[in-house]
C-alpha atoms as a PDB file:
ATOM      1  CA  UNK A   1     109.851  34.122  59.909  1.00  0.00           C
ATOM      2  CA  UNK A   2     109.640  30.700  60.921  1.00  0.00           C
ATOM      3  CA  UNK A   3     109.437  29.012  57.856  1.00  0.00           C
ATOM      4  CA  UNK A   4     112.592  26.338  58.433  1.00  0.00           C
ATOM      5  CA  UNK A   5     110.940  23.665  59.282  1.00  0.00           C
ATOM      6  CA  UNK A   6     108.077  23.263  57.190  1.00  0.00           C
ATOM      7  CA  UNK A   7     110.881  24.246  54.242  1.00  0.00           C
ATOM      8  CA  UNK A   8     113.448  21.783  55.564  1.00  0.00           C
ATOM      9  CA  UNK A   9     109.799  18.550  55.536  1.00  0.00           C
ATOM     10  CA  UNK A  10     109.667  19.950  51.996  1.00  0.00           C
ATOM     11  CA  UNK A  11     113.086  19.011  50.675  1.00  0.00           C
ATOM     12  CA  UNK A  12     113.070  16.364  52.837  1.00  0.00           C
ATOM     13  CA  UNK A  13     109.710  15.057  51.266  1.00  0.00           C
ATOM     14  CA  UNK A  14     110.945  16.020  47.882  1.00  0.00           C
ATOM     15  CA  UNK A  15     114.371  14.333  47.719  1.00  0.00           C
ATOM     16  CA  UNK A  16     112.769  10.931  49.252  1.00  0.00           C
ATOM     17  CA  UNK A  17     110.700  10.944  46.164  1.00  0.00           C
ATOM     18  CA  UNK A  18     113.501  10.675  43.811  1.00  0.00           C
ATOM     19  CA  UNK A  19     113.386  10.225  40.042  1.00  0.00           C
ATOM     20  CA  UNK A  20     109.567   8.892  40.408  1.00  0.00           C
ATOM     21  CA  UNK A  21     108.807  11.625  42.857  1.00  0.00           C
ATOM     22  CA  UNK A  22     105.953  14.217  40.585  1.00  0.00           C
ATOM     23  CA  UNK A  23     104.142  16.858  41.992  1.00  0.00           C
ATOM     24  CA  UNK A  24     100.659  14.432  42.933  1.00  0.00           C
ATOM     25  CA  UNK A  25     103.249  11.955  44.954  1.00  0.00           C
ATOM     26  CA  UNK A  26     104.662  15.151  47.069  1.00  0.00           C
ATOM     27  CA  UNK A  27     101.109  16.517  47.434  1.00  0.00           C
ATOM     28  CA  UNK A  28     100.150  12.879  48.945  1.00  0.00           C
ATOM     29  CA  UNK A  29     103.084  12.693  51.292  1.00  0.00           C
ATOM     30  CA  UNK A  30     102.056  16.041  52.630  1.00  0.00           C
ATOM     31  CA  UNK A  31      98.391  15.241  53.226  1.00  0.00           C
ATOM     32  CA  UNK A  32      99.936  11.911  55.303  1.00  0.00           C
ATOM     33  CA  UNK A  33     101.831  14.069  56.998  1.00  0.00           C
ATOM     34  CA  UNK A  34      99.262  16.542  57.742  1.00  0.00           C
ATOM     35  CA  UNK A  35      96.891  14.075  58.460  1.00  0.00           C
ATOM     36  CA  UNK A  36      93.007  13.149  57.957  1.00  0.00           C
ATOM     37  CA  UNK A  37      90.751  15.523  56.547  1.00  0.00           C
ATOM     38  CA  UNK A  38      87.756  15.339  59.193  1.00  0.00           C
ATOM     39  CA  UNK A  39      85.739  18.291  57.916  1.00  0.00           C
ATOM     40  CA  UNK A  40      86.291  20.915  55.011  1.00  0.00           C
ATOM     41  CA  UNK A  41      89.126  22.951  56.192  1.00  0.00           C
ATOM     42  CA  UNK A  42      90.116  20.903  59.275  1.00  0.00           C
ATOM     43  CA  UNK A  43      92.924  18.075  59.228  1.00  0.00           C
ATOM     44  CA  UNK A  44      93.686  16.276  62.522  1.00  0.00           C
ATOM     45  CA  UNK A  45      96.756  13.880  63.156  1.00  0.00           C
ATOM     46  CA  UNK A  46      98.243  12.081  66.522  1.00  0.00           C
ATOM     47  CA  UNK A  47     102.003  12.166  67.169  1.00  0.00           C
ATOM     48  CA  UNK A  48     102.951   9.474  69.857  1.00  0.00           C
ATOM     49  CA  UNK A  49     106.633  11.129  70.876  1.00  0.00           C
ATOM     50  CA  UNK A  50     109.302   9.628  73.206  1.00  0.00           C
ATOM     51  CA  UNK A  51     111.465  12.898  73.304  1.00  0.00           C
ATOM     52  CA  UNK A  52     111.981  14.987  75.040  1.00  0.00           C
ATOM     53  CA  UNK A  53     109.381  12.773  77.128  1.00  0.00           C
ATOM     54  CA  UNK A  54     106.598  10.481  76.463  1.00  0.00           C
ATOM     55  CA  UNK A  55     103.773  12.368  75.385  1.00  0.00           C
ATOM     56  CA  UNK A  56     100.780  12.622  72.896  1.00  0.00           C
ATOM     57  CA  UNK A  57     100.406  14.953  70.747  1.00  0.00           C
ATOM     58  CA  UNK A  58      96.834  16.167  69.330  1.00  0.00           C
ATOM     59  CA  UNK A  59      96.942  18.598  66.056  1.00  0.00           C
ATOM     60  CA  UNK A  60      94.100  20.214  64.596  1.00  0.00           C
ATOM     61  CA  UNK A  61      94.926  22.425  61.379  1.00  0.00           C
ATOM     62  CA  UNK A  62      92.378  24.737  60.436  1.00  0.00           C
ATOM     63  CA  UNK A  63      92.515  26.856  57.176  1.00  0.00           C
ATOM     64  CA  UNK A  64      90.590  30.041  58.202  1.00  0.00           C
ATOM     65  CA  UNK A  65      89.475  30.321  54.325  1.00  0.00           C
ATOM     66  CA  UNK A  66      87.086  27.320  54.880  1.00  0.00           C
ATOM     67  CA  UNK A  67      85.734  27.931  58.802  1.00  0.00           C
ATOM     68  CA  UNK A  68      85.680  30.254  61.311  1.00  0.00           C
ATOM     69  CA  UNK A  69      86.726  30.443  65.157  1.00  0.00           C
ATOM     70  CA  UNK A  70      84.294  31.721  67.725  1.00  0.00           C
ATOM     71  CA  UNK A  71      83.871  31.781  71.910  1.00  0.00           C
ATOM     72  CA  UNK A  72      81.117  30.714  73.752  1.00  0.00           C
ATOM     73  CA  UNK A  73      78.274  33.209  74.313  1.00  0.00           C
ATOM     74  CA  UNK A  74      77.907  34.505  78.003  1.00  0.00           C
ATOM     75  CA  UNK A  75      75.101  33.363  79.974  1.00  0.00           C
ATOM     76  CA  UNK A  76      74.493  34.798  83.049  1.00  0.00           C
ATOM     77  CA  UNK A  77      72.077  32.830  83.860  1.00  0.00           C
ATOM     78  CA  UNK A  78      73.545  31.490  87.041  1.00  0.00           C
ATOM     79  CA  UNK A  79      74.784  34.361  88.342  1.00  0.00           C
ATOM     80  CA  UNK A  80      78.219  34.658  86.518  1.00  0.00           C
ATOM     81  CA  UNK A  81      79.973  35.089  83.419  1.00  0.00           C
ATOM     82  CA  UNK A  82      78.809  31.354  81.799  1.00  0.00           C
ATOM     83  CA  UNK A  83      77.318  28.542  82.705  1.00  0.00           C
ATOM     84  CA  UNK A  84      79.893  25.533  82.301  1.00  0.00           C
ATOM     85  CA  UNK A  85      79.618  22.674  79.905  1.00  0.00           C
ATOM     86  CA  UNK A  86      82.155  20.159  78.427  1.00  0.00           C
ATOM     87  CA  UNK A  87      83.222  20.769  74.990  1.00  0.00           C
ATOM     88  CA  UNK A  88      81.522  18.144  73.435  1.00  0.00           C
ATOM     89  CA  UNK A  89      77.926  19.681  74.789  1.00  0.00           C
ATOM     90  CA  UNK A  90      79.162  22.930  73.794  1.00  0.00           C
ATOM     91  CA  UNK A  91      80.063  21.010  69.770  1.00  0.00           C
ATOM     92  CA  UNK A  92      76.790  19.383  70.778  1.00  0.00           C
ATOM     93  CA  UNK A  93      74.560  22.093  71.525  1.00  0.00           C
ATOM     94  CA  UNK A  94      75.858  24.809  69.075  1.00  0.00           C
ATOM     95  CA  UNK A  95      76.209  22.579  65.620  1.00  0.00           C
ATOM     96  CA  UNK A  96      80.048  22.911  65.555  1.00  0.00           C
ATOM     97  CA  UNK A  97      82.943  21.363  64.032  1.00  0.00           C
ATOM     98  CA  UNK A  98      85.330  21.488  66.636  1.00  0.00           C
ATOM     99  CA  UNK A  99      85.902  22.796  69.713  1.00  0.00           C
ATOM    100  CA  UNK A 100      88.638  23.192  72.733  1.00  0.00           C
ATOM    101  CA  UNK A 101      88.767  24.575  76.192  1.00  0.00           C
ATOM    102  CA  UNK A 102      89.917  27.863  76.644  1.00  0.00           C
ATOM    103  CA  UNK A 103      90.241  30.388  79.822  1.00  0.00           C
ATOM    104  CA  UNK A 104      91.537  30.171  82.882  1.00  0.00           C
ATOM    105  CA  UNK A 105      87.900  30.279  85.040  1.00  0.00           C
ATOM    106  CA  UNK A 106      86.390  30.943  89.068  1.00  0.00           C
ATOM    107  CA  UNK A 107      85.701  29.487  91.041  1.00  0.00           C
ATOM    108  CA  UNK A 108      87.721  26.217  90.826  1.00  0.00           C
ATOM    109  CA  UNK A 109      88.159  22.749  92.823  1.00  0.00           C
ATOM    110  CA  UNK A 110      90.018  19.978  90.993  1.00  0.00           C
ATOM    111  CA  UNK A 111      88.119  17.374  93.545  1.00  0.00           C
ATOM    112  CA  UNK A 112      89.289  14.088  94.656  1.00  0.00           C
ATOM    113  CA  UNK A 113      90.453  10.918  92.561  1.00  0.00           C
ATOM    114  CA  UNK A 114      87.419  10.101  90.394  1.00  0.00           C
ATOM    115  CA  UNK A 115      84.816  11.965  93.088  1.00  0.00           C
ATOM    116  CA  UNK A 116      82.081  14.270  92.470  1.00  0.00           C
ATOM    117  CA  UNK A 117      83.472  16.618  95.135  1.00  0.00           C
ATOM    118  CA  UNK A 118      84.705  19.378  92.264  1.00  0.00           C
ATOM    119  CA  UNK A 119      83.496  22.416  90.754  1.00  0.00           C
ATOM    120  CA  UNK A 120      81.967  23.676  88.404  1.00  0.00           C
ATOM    121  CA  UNK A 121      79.747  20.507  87.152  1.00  0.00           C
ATOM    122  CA  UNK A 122      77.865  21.319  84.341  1.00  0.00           C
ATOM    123  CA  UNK A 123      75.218  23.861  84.714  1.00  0.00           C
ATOM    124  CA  UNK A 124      77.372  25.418  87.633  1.00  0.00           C
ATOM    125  CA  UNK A 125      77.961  29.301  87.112  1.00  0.00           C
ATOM    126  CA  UNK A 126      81.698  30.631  86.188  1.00  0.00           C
ATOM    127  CA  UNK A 127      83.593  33.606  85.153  1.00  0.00           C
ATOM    128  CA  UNK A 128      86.519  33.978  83.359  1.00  0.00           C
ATOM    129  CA  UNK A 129      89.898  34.892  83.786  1.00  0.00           C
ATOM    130  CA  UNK A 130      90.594  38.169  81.568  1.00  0.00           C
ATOM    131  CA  UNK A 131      88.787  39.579  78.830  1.00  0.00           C
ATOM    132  CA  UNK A 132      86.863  37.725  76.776  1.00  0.00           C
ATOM    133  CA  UNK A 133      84.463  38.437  73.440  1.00  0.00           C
ATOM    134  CA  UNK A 134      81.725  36.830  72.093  1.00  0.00           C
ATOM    135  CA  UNK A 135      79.550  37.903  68.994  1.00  0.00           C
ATOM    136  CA  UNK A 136      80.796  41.182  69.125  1.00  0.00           C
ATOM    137  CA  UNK A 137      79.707  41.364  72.938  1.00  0.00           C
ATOM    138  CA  UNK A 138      81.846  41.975  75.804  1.00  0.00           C
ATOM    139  CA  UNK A 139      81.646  38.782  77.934  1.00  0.00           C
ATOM    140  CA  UNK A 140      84.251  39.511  80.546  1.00  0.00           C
ATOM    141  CA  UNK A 141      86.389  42.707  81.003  1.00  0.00           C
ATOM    142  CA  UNK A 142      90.044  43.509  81.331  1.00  0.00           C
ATOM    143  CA  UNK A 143      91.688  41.731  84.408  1.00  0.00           C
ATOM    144  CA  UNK A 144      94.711  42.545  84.437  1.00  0.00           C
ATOM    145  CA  UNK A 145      95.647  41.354  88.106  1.00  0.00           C
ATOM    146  CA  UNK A 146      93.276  38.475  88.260  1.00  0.00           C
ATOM    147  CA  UNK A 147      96.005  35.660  86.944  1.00  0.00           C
ATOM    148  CA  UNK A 148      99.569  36.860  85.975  1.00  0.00           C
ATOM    149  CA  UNK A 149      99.421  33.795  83.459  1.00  0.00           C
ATOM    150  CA  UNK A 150      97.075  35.639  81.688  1.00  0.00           C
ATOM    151  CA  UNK A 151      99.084  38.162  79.463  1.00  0.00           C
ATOM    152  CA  UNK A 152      98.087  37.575  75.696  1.00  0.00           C
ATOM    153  CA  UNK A 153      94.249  37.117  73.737  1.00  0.00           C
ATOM    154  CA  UNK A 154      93.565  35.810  70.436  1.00  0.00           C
ATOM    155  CA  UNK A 155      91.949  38.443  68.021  1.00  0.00           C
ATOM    156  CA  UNK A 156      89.032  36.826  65.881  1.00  0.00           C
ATOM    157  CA  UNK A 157      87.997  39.033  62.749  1.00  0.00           C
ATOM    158  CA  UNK A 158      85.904  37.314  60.258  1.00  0.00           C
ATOM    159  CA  UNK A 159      88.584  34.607  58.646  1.00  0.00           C
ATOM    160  CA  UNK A 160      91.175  36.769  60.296  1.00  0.00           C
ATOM    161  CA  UNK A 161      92.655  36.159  63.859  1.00  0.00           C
ATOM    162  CA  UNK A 162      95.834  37.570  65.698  1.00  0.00           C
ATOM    163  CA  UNK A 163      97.669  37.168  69.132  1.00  0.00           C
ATOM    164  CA  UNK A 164      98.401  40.506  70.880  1.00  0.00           C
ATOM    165  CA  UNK A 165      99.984  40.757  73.952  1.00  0.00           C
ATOM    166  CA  UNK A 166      97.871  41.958  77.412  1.00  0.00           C
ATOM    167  CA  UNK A 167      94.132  41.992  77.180  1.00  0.00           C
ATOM    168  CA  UNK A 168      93.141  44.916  73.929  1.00  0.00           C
ATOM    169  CA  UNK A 169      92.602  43.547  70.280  1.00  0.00           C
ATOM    170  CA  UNK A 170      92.783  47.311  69.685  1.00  0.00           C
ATOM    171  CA  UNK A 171      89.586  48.026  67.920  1.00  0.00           C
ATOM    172  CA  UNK A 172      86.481  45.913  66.891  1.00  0.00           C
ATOM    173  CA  UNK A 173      86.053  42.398  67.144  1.00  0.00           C
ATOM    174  CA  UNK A 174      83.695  39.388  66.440  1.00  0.00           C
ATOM    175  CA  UNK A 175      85.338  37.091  69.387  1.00  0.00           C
ATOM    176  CA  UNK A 176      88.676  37.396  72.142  1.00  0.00           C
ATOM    177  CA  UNK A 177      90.150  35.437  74.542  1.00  0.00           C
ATOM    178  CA  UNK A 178      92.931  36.339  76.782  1.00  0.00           C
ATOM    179  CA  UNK A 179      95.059  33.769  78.109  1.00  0.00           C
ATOM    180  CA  UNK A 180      98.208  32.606  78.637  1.00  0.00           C
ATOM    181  CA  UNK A 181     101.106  32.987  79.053  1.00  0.00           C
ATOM    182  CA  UNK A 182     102.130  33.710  75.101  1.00  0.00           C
ATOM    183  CA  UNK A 183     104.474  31.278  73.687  1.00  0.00           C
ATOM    184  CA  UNK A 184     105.172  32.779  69.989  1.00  0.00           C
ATOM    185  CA  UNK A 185     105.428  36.541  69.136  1.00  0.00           C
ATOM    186  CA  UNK A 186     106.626  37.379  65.314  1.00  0.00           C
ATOM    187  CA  UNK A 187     108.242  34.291  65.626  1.00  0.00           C
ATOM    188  CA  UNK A 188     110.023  34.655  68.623  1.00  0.00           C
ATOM    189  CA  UNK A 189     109.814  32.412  71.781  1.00  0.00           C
ATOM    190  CA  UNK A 190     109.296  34.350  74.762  1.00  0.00           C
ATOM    191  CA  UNK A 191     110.742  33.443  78.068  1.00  0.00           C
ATOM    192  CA  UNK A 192     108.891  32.697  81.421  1.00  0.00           C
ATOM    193  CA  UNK A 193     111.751  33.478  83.850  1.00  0.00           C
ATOM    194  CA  UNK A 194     109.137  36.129  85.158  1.00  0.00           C
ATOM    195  CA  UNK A 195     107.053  33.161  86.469  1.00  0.00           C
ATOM    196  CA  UNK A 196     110.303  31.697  88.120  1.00  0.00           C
ATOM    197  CA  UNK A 197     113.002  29.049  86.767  1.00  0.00           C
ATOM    198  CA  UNK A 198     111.000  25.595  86.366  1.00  0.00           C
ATOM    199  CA  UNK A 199     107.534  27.517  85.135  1.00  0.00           C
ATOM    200  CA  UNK A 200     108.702  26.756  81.533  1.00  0.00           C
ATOM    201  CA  UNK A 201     109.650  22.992  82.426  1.00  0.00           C
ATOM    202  CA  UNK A 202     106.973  21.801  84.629  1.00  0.00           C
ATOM    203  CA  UNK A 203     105.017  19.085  82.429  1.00  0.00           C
ATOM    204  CA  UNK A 204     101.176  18.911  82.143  1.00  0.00           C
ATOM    205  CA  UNK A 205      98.171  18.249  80.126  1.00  0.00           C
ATOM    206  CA  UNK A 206      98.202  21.538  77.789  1.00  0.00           C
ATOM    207  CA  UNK A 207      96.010  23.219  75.194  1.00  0.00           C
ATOM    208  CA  UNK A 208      97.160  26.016  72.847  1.00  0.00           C
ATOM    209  CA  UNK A 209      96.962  27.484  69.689  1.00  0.00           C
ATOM    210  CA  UNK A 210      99.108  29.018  67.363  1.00  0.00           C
ATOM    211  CA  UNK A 211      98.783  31.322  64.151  1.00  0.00           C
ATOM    212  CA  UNK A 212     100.582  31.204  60.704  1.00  0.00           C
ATOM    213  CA  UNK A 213     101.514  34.695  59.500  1.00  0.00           C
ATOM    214  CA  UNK A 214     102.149  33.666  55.789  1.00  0.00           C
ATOM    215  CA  UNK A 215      98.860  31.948  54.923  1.00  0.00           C
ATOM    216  CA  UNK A 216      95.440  31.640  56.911  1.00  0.00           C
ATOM    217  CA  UNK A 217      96.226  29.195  59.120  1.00  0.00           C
ATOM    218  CA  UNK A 218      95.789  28.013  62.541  1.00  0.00           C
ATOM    219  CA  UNK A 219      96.566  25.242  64.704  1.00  0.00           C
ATOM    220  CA  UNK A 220      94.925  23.886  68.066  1.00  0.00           C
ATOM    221  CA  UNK A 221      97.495  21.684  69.682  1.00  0.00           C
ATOM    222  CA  UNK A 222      96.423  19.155  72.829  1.00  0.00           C
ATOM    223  CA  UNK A 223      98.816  17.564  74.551  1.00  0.00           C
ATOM    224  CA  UNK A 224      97.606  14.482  77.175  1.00  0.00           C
ATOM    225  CA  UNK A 225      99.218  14.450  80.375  1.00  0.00           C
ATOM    226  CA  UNK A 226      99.430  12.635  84.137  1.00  0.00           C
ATOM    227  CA  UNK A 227      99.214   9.603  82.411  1.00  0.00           C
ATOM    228  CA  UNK A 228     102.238   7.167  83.376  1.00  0.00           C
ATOM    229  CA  UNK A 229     102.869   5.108  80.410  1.00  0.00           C
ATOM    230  CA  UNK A 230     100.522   7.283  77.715  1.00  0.00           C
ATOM    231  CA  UNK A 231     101.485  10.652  78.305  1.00  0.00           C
ATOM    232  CA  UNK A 232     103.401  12.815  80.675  1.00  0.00           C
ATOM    233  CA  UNK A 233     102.325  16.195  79.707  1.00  0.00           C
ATOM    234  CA  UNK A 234     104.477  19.184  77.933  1.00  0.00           C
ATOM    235  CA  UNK A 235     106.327  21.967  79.149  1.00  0.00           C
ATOM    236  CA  UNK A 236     105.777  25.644  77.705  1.00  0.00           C
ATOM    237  CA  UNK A 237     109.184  25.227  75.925  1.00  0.00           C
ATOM    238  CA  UNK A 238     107.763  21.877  74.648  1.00  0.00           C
ATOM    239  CA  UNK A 239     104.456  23.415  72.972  1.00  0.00           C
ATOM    240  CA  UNK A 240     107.319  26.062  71.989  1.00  0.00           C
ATOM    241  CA  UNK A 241     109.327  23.865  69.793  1.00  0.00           C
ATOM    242  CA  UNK A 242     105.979  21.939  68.533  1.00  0.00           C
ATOM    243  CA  UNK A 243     104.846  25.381  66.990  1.00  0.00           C
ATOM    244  CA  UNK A 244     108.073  25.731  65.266  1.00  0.00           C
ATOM    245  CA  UNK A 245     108.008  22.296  63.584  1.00  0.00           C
ATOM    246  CA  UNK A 246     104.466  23.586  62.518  1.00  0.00           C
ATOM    247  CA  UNK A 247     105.560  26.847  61.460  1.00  0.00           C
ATOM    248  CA  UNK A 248     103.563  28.763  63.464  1.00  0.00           C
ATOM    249  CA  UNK A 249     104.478  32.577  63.979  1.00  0.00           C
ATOM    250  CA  UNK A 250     102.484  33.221  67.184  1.00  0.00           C
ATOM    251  CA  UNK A 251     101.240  31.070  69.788  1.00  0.00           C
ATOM    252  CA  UNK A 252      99.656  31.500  73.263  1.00  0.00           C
ATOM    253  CA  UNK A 253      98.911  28.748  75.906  1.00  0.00           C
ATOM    254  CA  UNK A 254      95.627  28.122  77.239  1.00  0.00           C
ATOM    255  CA  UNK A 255      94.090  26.635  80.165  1.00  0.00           C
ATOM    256  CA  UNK A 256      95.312  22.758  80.476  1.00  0.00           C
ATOM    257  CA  UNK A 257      95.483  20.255  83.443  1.00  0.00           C
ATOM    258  CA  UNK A 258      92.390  18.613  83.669  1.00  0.00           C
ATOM    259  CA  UNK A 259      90.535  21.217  81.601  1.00  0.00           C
ATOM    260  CA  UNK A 260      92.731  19.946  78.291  1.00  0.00           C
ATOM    261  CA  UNK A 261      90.298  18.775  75.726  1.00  0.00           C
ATOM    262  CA  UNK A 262      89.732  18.409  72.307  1.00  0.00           C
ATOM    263  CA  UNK A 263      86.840  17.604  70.576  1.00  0.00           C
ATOM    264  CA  UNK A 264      85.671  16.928  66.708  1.00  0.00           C
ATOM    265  CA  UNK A 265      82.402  16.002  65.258  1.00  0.00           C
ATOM    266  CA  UNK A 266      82.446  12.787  63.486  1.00  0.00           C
ATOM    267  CA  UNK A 267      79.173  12.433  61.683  1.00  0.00           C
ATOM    268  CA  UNK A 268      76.801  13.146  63.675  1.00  0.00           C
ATOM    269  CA  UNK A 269      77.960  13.345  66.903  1.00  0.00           C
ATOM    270  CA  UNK A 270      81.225  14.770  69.095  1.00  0.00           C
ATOM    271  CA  UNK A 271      83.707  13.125  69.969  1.00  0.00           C
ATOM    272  CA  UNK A 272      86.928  13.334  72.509  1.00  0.00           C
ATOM    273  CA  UNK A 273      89.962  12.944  70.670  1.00  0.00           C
ATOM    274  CA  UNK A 274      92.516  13.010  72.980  1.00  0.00           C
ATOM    275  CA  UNK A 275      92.859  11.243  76.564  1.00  0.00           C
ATOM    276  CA  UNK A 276      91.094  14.262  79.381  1.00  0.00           C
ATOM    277  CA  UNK A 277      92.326  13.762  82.677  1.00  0.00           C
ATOM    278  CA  UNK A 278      89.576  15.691  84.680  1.00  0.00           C
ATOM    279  CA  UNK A 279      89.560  13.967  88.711  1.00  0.00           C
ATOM    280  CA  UNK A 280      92.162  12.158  87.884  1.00  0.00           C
ATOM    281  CA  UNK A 281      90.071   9.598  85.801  1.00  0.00           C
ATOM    282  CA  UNK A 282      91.360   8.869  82.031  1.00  0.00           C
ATOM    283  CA  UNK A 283      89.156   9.985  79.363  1.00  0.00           C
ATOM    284  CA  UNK A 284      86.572  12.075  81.708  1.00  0.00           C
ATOM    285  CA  UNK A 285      85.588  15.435  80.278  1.00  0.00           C
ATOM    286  CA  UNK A 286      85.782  19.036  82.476  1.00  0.00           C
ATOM    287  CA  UNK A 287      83.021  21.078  81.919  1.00  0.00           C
ATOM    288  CA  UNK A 288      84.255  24.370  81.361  1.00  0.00           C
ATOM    289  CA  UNK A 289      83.628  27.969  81.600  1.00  0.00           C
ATOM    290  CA  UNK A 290      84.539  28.153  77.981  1.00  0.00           C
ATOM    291  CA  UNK A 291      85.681  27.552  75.082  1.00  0.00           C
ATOM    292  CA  UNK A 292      87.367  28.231  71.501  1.00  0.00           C
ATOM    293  CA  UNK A 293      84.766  26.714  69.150  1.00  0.00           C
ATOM    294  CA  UNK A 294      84.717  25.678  65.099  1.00  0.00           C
ATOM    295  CA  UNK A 295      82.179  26.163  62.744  1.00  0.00           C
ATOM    296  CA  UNK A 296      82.024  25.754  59.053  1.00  0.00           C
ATOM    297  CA  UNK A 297      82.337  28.903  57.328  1.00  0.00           C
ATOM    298  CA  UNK A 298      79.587  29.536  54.902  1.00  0.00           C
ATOM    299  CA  UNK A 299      79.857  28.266  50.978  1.00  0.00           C
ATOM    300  CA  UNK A 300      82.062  31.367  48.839  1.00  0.00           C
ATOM    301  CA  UNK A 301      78.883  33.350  46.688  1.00  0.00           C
ATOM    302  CA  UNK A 302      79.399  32.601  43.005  1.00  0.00           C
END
């Protein structure tokens, strides 16, 4: 179980409080470090880091008592799986919390530095890569040759949600989505040697998320990237060793690059909290096919 780190914060926290250090100063040092509380059940915090590289880091921490994760609904509409959107339309448009981007998606052009010349623009039809859930409806089916990258999918069950490897939660579910490849299993980094020697290196704008086994917890972790002097991206072995200071016991990458985005409603509007890279052009959004979305889970009955 990965439990050293946040054990070894705690003593750390704990013995820098010394003689004066009571229960309320610990629990105070721990919400710094965890952040600011920007809805009921989210906190979100910014680590600038300098090693292994430059790079900044985005955290969301959900507790899965207080909301729930869902995808975005299919819409064939234009033809294919969904019609794209940014994330904060898709916060926008469906009263969320929070949202990120999520599958791999076709068809795809990056475009030129800051042009129009890409696809999908908003409105645009696309379908994504693997299987994917929404509201209990099947959205996309199994692929398993459509992306080799694409070998894990995040289980959503009420306030419950697992990773499983391939592209089967193995029985009912509210939402999936497969992507990829899985960083965290029981704990346990996997490799990427199957994807050749420098796939787990190679630095660039990421999105991922990552599940505690002891308590109901998640994370969505952003990293910015392709920016010289802000941020130059993370390697899988970097989001790796990010989950373990978090604790997480399974994580799975999603689709980064210019997709990487993550949004949170601030009053009453969405907004970008990290540094998008779509074109080439700090701070512009992708629309995408879709995404992992937060919404406020309903007040507990008396």
């Amino acid at each position: 179980m990965r439990r050293r780190s946040t054990l070894a914060a705690l003593l750390l926290l704990t013995a820098g409080l010394g003689a004066c250090g009571t229960l309320g100063s610990l629990e105070s040092a721990l919400a710094a470090r965890r952040g600011e509380a920007v809805f009921p059940g989210g906190r979100y915090w910014r680590e600038a880091r300098t090693e292994p590289a430059l790079m900044q880091v985005h955290v969301l921490e959900l507790d899965l008592r207080r909301v729930r994760l869902e995808l975005t609904a299919g819409d064939p509409s234009e033809g294919r799986e969904h019609v794209a959107q940014t994330p904060s339309d898709y916060v926008r448009r469906n009263g969320l919390a929070a949202a990120v981007n999520a599958s791999y998606f076709t068809p795809f052009k990056g475009g030129t530095q800051g042009g129009d010349d890409y696809y999908p623009h908003a409105g645009d039809g696309a379908d994504v890569s693997g299987a994917a859930i929404a509201f209990g409806r099947q959205v996309s089916p199994v692929e398993p040759d459509e992306d080799e990258r694409v070998n894990a999918i995040l289980c959503i069950r009420a306030a419950r949600a697992t990773i499983a490897d391939g592209q089967d939660c193995g029985g009912p579910v509210d939402h999936a989505v497969s992507a990829g490849p899985r960083l965290l299993a029981n704990g346990q980094a996997r490799s990427f040697e199957a994807f050749g020697q420098a796939y787990g290196e190679t630095r660039h704008p990421r999105t991922a998320i990552g599940l505690d086994a002891d308590a109901p917890r998640a994370w969505l972790v952003v990293v910015d990237g392709r920016q010289p002097g802000l941020s130059e991206g993370a390697s899988l072995n970097d989001l790796i060793a990010i989950f373990d200071e978090l604790g997480a016991e399974d994580a799975m990458n999603l689709d980064g690059g210019g997709s990487t985005t993550l949004v949170v409603r601030r009053g009453p509007e969405p907004v970008v909290m990290n540094s998008p890279i779509h074109t080439g052009v700090p701070g512009r959004e992708r629309p995408s096919a879709n995404h992992i979305g937060v919404r406020l889970a309903p007040p507990a009955r008396p």
